[in-house]
Structure formats: C-alpha cells, structure tokens
Protein backbone atom coordinates (compact mmCIF):
# COMPACT_ATOMS: atom_id res chain seq x y z
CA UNK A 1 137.40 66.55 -128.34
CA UNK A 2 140.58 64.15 -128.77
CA UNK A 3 143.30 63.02 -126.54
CA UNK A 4 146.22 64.58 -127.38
CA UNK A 5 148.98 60.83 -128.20
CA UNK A 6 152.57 63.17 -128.08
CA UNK A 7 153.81 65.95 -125.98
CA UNK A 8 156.41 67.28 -124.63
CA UNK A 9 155.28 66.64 -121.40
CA UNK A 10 154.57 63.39 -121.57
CA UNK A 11 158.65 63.12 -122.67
CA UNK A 12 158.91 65.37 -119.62
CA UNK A 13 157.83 62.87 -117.19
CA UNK A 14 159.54 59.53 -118.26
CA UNK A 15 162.23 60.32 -115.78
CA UNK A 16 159.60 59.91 -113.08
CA UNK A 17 158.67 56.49 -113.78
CA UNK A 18 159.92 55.40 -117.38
CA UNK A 19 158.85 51.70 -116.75
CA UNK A 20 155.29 52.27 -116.10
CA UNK A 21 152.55 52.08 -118.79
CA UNK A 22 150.72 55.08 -118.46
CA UNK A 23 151.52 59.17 -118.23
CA UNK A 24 152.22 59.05 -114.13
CA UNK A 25 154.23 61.34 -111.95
CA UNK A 26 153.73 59.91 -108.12
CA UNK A 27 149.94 58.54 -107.93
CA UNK A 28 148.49 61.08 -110.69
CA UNK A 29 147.59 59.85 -114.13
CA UNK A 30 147.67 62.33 -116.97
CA UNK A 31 145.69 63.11 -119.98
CA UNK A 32 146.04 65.72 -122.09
CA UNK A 33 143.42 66.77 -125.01
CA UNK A 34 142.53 69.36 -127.24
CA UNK A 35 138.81 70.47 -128.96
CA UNK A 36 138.29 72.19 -132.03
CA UNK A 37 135.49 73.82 -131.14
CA UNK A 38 134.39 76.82 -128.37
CA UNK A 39 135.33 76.45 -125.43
CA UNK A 40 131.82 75.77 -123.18
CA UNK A 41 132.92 76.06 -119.51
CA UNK A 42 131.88 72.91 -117.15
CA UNK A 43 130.58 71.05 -120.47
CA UNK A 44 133.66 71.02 -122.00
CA UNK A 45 135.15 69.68 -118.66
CA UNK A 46 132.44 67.13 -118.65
CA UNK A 47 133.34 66.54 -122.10
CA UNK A 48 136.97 65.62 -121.61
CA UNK A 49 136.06 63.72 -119.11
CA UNK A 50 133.88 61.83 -120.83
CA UNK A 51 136.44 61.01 -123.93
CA UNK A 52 138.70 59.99 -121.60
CA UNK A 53 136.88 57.69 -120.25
CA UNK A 54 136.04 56.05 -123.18
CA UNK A 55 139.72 55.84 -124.23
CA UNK A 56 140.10 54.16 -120.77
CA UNK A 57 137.23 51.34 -121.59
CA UNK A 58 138.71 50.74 -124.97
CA UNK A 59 141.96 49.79 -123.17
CA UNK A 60 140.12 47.48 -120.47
CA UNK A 61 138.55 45.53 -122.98
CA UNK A 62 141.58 45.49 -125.09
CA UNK A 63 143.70 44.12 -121.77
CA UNK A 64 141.07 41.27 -121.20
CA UNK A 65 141.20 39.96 -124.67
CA UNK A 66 144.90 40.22 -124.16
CA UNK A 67 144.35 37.78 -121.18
CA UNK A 68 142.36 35.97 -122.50
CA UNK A 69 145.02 35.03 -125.30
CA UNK A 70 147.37 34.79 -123.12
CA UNK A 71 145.91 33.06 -120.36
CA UNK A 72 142.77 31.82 -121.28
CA UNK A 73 138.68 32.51 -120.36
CA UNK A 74 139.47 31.73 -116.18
CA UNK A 75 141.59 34.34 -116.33
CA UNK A 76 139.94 37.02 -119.03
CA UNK A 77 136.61 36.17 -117.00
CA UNK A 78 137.73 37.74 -113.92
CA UNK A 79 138.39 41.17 -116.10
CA UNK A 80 135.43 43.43 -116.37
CA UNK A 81 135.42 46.05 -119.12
CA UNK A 82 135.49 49.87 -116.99
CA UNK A 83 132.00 50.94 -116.63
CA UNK A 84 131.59 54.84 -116.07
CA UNK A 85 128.56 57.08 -116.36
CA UNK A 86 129.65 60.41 -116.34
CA UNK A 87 126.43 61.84 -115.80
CA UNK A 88 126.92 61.02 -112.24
CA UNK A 89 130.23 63.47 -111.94
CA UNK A 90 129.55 66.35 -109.62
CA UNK A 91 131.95 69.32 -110.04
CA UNK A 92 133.42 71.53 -107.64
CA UNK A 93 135.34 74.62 -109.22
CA UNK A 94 139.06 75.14 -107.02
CA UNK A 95 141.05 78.19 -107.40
CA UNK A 96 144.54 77.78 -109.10
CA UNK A 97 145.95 78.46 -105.76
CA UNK A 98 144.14 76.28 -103.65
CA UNK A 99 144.91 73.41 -106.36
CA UNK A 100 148.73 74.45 -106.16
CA UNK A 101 149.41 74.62 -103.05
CA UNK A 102 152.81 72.81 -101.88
CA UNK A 103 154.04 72.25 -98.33
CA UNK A 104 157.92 72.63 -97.58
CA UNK A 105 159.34 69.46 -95.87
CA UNK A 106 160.15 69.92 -92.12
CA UNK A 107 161.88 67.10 -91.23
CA UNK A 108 163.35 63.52 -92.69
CA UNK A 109 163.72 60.54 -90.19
CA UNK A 110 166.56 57.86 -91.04
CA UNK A 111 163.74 55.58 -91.99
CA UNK A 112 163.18 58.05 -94.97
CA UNK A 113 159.48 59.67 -93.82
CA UNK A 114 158.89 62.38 -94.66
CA UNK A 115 156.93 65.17 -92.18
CA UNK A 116 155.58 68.06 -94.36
CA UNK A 117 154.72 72.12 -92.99
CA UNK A 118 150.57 71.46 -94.35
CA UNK A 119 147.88 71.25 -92.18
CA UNK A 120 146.40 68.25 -94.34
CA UNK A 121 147.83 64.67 -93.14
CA UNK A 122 147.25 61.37 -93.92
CA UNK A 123 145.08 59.52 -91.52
CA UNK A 124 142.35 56.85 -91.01
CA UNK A 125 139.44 59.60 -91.63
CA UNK A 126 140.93 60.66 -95.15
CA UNK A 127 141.92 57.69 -96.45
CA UNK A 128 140.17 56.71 -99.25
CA UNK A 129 139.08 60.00 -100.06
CA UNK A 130 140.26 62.87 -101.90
CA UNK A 131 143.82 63.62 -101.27
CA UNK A 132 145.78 67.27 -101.85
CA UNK A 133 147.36 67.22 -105.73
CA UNK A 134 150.70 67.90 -103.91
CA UNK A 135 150.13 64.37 -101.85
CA UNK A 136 149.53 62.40 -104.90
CA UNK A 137 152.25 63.41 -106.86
CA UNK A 138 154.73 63.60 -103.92
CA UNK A 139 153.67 60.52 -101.24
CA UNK A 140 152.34 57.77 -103.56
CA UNK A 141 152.02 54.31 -102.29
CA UNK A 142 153.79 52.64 -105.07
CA UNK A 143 156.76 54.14 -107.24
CA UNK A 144 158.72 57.22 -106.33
CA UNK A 145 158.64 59.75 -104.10
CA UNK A 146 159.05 63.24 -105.14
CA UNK A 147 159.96 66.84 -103.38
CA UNK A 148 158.36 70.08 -103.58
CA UNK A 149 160.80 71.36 -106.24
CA UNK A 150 159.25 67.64 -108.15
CA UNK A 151 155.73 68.97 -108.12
CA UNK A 152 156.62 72.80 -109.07
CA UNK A 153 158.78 71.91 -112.19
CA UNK A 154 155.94 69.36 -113.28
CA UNK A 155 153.42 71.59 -113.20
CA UNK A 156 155.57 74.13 -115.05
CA UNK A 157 155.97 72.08 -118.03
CA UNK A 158 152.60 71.17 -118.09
CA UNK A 159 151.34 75.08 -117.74
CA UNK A 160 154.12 76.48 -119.19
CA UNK A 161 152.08 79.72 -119.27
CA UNK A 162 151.68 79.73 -115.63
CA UNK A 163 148.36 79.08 -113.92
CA UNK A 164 147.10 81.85 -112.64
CA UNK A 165 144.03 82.08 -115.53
CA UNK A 166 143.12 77.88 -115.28
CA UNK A 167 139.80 76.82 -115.11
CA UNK A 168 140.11 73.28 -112.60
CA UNK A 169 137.03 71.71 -111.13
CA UNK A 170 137.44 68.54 -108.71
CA UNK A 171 134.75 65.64 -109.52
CA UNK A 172 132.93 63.62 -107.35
CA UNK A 173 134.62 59.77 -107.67
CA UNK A 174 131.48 57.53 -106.96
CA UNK A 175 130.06 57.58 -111.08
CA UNK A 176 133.21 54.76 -112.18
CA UNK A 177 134.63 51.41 -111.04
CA UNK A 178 137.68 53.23 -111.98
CA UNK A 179 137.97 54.92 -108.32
CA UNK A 180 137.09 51.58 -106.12
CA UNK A 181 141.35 50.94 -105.64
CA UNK A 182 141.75 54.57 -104.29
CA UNK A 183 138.21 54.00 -102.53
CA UNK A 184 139.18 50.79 -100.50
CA UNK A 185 142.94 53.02 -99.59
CA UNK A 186 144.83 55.46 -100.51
CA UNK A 187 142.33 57.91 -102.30
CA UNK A 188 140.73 58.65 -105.32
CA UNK A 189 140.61 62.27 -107.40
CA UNK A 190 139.35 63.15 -110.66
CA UNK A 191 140.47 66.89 -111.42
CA UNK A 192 140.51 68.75 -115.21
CA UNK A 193 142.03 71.53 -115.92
CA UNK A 194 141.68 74.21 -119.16
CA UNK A 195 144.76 75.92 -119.83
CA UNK A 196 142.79 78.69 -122.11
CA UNK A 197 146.66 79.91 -123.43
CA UNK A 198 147.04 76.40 -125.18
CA UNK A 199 143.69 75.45 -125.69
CA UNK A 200 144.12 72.11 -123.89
CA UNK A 201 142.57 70.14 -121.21
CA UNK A 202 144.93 68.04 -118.30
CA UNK A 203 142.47 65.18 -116.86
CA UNK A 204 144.49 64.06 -114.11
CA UNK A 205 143.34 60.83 -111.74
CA UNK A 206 144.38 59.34 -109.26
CA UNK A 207 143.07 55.57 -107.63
CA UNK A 208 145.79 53.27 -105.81
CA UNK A 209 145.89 50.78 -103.37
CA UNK A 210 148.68 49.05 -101.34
C-alpha cells in the first residue's frame, strides 16, 4: 500500500482552498492510495488506514522539529508526535447511497445561514460526533462554504466511474489523538472508500474545532 503524491484530483480541489496545506474541500481531508496486491476487503481498508496514519506521524514529528528550529524546545515541547493504534478502529460498512446523500438548500437568511431539506441538523447532542459527508464538505467551521452542486462535482472527479459499486466503511474515532479537535466540537469521521474501477482507496477525515 502507498499514498498516491499527484492526481488529478488533488489539482481538482485547489480552487476550494488553494492556501491550505493539505488535500481539503470544506472540513474533509483527503488521501488517496493505491496497493499492488489483491484486494482483501475490510483488511485492505484497515490497511490504508493504517499507512496513512503513519504518513500523518511522519509529518507531526517533522512539524515539531520544525518548531523546534524555529522556535526553540518551549515551543517544540508542547508538540506531541500523533499517536494512533489502529487496532482500535471499529468499522461500520455504509451503502454508497447512504454515504451520498445531499440535501437541497431551502432557504438563505441575509446573515448568509444556510437551512438545508435533511432531517440531520447540527445541535448540542451531535456535536462532536460523526457528522453527514455532505455537512463536512459543505458547513465547515473554518474556510469555505460549499453548495450541493460543490459536493456532487467533487465526488465526481474523485469517482469518476460513479459510485454505485464502492466499498466505504465509517470507523470508530476514539483509537487516535488525531480526532480530539473534532471530539471537543465540531465532529470527527474517519471513512475509506475502494473504488474497485481504479484500484484506489480515498481515506477521507475530518477533526476541527472553532
């Protein structure tokens, strides 16, 4: 298993949020990869997982150091390295159209909110939970907010074969440190999905906080 470094997709979504480090549209945080060998159901998901989570400690060591260059121990100190033990991930398999499901927007106020045709709505007993795909890409706390026609074109590029035939699980978010910003707010998601037409895996995550 390897992450996948260039894609068109990735090139896709720069117009989303070109100044921010990472692959995000709205509050979701892309990977894609690609394995050379069978494909193995849930271990293979667990797999992906797994490598991208080691990509994701390499880079929080590699950002202390950078403090601590920069800044000094005080500062590097107060960094810890992402733990993770992805033995601890539960999966849950969704159906492509559960996973895809968009609301159409009812109404906008002259403040800009936003009030959505979806039976799922933010409130104190969700928050910090798992939110819907569609929320995360559409309503994140920071950056831009996106429409319906946002999430369907994204998802296009990044199944270009449609997604009728994915295999997506959601997993449990209490096995990484990762998860504790969307814990203590907004929400946190881990979902992977194998697009069997491409032979490639989309980890996509999602953990924010105002």
């Amino acid at each position: 298993m390897k992450r996948i470094d260039n894609d068109a997709f990735y090139e896709y979504i720069k117009r989303y949020d070109p100044d921010r480090e990472y692959h995000l549209v709205g509050a979701v945080d892309y990977h894609l990869l690609c394995d050379d060998k069978p494909y193995e159901g849930m271990k293979s998901h667990r797999k992906a997982l797994r490598c991208v989570f080691d990509w994701l400690v390499k880079q929080s060591i590699e950002n202390r150091e950078n403090a601590r260059i920069m800044f000094g121990d005080h500062v590097a100190d107060q960094l810890r390295p992402l733990a993770y033990d992805i033995d601890k991930a539960q999966p849950s398999p969704l159906a492509p159209p559960v996973f895809f499901y968009c609301p159409n927007i009812v109404k906008t106020d002259y403040y800009g909110n936003v009030w959505y045709d979806a039976e799922w709505v933010p409130n104190d007993e969700n928050f910090g939970t798992t939110v819907p795909y569609w929320y995360a890409l559409m309503e994140p706390v920071h950056g831009r907010r996106n429409k319906p026609e946002d999430f369907k074109e994204v998802n296009e590029v990044l199944f270009p074969n449609g997604t009728d035939v994915l295999d997506i699980y959601e997993w449990t978010t209490d096995w990484s440190d990762y998860f504790d910003d969307g814990h203590e707010w907004y929400g946190a998601c881990c979902w992977s999905a194998y697009d069997k037409s491409l032979n490639r895996y989309a980890i996509m995550l999602v953990s924010t906080t105002d």
